[in-house]
Protein backbone atom coordinates (compact mmCIF):
# COMPACT_ATOMS: atom_id res chain seq x y z
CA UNK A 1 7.63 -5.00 -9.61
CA UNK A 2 10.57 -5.82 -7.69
CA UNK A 3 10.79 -5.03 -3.59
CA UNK A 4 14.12 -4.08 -1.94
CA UNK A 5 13.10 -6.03 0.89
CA UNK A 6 12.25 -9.21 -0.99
CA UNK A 7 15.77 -10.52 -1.75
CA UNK A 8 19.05 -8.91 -1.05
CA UNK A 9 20.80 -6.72 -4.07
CA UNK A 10 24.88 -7.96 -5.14
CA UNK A 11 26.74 -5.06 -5.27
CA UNK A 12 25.98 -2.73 -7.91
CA UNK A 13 22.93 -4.52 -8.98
CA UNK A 14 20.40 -2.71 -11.03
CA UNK A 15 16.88 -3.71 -10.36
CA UNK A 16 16.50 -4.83 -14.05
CA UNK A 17 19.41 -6.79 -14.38
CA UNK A 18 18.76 -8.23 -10.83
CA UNK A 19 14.89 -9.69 -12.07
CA UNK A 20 16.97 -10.80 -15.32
CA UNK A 21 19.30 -13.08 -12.80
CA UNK A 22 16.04 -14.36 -11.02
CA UNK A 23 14.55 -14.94 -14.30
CA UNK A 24 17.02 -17.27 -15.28
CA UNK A 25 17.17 -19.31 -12.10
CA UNK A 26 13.37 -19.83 -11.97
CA UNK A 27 13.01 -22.29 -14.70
CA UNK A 28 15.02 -24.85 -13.11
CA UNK A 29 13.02 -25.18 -9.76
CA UNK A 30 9.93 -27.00 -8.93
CA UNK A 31 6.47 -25.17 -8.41
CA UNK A 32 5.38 -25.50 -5.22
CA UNK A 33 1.59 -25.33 -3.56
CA UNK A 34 0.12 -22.62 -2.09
CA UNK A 35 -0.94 -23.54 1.55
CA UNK A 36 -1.19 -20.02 3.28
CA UNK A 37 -2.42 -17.61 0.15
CA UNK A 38 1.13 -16.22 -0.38
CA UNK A 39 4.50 -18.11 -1.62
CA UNK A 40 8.08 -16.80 -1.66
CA UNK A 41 9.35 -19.99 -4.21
CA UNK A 42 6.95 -20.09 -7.61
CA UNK A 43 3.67 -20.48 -8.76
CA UNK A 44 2.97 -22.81 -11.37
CA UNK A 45 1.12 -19.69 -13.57
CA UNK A 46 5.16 -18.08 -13.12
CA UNK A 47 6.86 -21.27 -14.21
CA UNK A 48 4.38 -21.78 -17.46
CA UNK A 49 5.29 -18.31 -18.46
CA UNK A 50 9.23 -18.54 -17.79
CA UNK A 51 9.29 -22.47 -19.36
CA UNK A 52 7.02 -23.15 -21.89
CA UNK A 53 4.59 -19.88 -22.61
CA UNK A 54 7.69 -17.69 -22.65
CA UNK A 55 7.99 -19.00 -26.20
CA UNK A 56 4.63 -18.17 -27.49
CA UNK A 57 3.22 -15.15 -29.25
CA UNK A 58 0.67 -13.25 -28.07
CA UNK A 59 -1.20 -14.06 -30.98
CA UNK A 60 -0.71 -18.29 -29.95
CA UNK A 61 -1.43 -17.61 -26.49
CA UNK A 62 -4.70 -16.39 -27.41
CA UNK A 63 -5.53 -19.25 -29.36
CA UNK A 64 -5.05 -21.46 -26.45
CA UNK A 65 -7.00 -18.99 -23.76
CA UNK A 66 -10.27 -17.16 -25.35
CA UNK A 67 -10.31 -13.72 -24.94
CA UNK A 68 -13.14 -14.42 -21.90
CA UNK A 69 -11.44 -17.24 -20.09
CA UNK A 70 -10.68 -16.26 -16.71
CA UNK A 71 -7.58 -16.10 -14.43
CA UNK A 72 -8.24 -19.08 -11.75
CA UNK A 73 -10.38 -18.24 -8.42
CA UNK A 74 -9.64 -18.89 -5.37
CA UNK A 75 -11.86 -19.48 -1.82
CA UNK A 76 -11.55 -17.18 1.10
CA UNK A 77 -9.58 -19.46 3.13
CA UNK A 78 -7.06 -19.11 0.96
CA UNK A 79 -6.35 -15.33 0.85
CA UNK A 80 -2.70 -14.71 2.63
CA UNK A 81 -3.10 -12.98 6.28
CA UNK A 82 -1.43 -9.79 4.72
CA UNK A 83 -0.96 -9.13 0.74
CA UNK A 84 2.46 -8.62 0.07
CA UNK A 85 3.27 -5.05 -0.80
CA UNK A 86 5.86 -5.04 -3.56
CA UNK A 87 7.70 -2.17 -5.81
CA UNK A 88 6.76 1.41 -4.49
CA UNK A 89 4.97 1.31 -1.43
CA UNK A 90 4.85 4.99 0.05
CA UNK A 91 5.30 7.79 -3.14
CA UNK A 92 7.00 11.06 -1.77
CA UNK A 93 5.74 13.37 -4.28
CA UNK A 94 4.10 16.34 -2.79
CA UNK A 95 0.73 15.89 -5.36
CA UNK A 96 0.06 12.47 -3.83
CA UNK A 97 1.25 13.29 -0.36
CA UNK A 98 -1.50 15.82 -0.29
CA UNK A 99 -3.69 12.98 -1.57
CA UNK A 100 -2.75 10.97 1.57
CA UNK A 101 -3.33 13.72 3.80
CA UNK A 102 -7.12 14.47 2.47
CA UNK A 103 -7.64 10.55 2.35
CA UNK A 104 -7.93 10.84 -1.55
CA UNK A 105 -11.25 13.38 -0.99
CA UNK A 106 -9.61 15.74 -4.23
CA UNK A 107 -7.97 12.27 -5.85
CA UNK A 108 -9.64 12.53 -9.80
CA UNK A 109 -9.05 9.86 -12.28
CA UNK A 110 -9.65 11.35 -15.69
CA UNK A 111 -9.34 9.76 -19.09
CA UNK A 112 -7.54 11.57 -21.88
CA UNK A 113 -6.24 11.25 -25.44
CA UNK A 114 -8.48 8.43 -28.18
CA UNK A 115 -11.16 9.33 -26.37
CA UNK A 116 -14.83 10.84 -27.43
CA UNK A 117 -15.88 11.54 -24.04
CA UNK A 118 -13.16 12.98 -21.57
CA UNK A 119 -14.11 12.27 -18.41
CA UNK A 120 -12.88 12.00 -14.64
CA UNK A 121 -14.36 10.84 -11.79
CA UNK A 122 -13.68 11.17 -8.32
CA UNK A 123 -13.16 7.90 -5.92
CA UNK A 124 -16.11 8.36 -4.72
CA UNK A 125 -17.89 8.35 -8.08
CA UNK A 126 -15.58 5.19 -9.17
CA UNK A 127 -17.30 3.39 -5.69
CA UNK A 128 -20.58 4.13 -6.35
CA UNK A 129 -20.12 2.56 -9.80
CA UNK A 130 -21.19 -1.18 -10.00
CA UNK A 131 -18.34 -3.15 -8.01
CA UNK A 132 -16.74 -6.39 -9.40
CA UNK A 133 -14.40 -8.63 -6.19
CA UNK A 134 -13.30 -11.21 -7.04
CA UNK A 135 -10.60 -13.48 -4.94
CA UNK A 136 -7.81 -14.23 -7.26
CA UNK A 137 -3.51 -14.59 -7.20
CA UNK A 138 -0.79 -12.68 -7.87
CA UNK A 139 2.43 -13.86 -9.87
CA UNK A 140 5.38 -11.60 -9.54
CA UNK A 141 7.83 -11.89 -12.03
CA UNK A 142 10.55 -12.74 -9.42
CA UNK A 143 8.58 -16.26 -8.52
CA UNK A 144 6.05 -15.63 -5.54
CA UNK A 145 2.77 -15.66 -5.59
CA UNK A 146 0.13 -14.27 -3.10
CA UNK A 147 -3.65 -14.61 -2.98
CA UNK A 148 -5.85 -11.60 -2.45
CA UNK A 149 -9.36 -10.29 -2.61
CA UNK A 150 -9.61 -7.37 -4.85
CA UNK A 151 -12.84 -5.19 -4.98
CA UNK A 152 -13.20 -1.92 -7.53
CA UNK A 153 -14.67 -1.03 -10.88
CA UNK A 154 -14.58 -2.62 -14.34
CA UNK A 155 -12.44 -1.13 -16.52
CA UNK A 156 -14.45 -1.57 -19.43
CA UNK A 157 -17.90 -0.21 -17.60
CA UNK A 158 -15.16 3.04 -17.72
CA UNK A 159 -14.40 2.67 -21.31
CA UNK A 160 -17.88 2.43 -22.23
CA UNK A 161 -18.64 5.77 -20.58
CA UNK A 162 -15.42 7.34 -21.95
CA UNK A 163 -16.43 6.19 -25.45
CA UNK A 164 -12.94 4.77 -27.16
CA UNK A 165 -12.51 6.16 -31.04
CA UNK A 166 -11.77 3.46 -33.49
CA UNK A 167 -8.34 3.79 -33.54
CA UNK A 168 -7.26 3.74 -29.84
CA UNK A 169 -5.59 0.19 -29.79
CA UNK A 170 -3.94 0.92 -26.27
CA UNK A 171 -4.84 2.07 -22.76
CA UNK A 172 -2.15 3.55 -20.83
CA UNK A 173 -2.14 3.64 -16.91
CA UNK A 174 0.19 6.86 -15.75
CA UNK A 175 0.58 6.62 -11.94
CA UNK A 176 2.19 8.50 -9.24
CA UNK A 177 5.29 6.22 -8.50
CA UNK A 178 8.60 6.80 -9.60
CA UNK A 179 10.05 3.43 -9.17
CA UNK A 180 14.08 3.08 -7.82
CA UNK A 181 13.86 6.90 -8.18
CA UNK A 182 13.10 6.88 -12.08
CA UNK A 183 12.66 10.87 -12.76
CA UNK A 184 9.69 9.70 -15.10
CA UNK A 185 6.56 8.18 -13.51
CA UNK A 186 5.74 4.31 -13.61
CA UNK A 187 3.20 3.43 -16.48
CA UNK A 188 1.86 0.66 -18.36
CA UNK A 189 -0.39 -0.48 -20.81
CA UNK A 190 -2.66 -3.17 -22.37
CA UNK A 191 -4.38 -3.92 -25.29
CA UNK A 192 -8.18 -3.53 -25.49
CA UNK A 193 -8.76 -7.18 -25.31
CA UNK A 194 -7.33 -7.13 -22.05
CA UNK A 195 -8.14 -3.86 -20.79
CA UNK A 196 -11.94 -5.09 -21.70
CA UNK A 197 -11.17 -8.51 -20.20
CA UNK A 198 -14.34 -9.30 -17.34
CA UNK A 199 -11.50 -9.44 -14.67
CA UNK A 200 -9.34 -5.76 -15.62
CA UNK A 201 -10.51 -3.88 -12.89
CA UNK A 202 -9.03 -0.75 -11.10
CA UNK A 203 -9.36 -1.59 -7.61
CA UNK A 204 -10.27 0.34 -4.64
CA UNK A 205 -10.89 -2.12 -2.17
CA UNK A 206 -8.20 -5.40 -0.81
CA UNK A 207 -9.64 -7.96 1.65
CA UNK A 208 -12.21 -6.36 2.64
CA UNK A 209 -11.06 -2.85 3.49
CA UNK A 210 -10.06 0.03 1.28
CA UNK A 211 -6.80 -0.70 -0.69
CA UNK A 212 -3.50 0.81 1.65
CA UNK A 213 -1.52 2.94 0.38
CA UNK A 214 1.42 0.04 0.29
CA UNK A 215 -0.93 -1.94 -2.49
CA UNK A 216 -1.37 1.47 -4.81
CA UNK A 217 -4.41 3.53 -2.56
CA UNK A 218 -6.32 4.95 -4.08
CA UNK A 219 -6.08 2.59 -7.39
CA UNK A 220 -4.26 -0.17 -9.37
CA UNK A 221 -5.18 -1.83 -11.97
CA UNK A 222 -6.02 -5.79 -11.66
CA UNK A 223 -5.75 -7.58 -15.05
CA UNK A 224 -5.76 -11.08 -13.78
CA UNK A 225 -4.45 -12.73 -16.76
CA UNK A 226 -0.90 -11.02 -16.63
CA UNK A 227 2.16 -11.34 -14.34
CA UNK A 228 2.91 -8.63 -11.50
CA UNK A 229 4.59 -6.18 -13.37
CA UNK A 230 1.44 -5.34 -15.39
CA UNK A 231 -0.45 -4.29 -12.49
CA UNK A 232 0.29 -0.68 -12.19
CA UNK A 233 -0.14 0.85 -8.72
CA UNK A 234 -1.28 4.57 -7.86
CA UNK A 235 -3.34 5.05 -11.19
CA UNK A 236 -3.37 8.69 -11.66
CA UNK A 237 -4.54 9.34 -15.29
CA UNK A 238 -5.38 6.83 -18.02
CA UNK A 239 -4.87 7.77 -21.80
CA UNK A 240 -6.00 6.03 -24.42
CA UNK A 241 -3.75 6.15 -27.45
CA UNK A 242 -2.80 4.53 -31.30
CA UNK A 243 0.77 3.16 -30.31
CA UNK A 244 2.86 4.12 -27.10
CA UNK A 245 5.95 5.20 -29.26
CA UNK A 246 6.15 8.99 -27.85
CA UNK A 247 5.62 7.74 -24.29
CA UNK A 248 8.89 7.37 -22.00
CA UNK A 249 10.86 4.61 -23.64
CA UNK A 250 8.24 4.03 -26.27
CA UNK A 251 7.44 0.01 -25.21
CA UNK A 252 4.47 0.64 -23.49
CA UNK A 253 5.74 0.42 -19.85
CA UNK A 254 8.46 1.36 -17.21
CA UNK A 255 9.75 -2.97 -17.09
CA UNK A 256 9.50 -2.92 -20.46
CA UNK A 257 11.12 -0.11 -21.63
CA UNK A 258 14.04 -1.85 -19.84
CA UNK A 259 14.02 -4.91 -21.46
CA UNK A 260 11.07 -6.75 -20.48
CA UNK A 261 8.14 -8.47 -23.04
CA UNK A 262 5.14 -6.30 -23.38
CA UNK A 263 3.22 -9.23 -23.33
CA UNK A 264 3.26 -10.91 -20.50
CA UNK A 265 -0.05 -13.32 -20.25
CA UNK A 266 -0.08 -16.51 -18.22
């Protein structure tokens, strides 16, 4: 997800068409190291995706990576000072404004659609679940990188309660964000492979503290193996569905639906 502060906008730039510039620039420069746990030039994970992955399937990626390898970890000296807030970082609407203002005490999560069980559970009910945290990086799209320590609840342990029927391929993430001032809300999606994946958690908790609302309070969704862009911020309501074709642009997320690969593993 792109930040207007990040990088400075030519004249009559559209965000998309903006990340499409950066995209194209990124393959020609040098990965660098990452010293301080957050890095405005590329990570190495970025420039295999833009160079050589960006030319795989899905399908050929996962032959390479089993479906329970896991996203590099990282040590605690390495986490950056502050994680780098990117995309929407303070949603106006009045329903999560009054979420703010009651510190997320009425905030529910509920699961909808493929489902057996419906459920929803408060944050408090997600935090008294057993926790995964786990110290790991976080590629943007537009070429940094920033370390982090994420705490929250596996999103699997969820699906197991919520019961998934045999034809739900697809969860669906529907948050309270309307990115650039979209009239439709930012969503995204993964496959259940990934959604099951031992590091796809929603997380509650960043370095130690509860997550700010600049990072996606009260939730976002950590799926370690994927670039930024997956990681959808302010999780509302998650539906579990067959295909994503009725749903906004019908590609299975807001990027996406404006030109971007669904898949996007590194």
């Amino acid at each position: 997800m792109a930040n207007d502060n990040d990088r400075k906008r030519r004249p009559g730039d559209r965000p998309d068409a903006r990340r499409r510039r950066v995209l194209g620039g990124l393959g020609a420069l040098g990965a660098t190291s990452l010293l301080s746990g957050c890095d405005w030039t590329q990570s190495q994970a970025v420039q295999n995706f833009l160079g050589h992955t960006e030319k795989l399937t899905q399908a050929a990626q996962r032959l390479v990576a089993s479906r329970e390898a896991l996203a590099p970890k990282y040590d605690k000296s390495q986490i950056a000072p502050k994680f780098r807030p990117n995309g929407s970082i303070n949603p106006q609407t009045p329903a999560y404004r009054q979420l703010v203002e009651s510190n997320f005490a009425d905030y529910r999560l509920d699961f909808h659609g493929l489902v057996d069980n419906p459920m929803s559970f408060s944050l408090a009910e997600l935090k008294a679940m057993p926790s995964r945290t786990q110290i790991t990086r976080h590629d943007c799209v537009e070429g940094w990188s920033c370390i982090g320590q994420w705490t929250g609840v596996s999103l699997g342990h969820l699906l197991d309660r919520v019961q998934p029927k045999a034809n739900a391929r697809f969860v669906v993430f529907h948050c309270a964000d309307h990115l650039y001032g979209s009239p439709q809300p930012y969503y995204e999606s993964l496959d259940m492979i990934e959604a099951r994946h031992p590091q796809t958690i929603l997380a509650y908790g960043l370095n130690g503290g509860d997550l700010p609302v600049a990072n996606g309070a009260p939730l976002r969704l950590r799926a370690e193996r994927q670039l930024g862009y997956k990681m959808a911020k302010y999780v509302m309501h998650i539906e579990l569905v067959e295909n994503f074709a009725d749903i906004q642009g019908g590609r299975g997320g807001y990027w996406e639906d404006r030109g971007y690969d669904w898949w996007a593993g590194i």
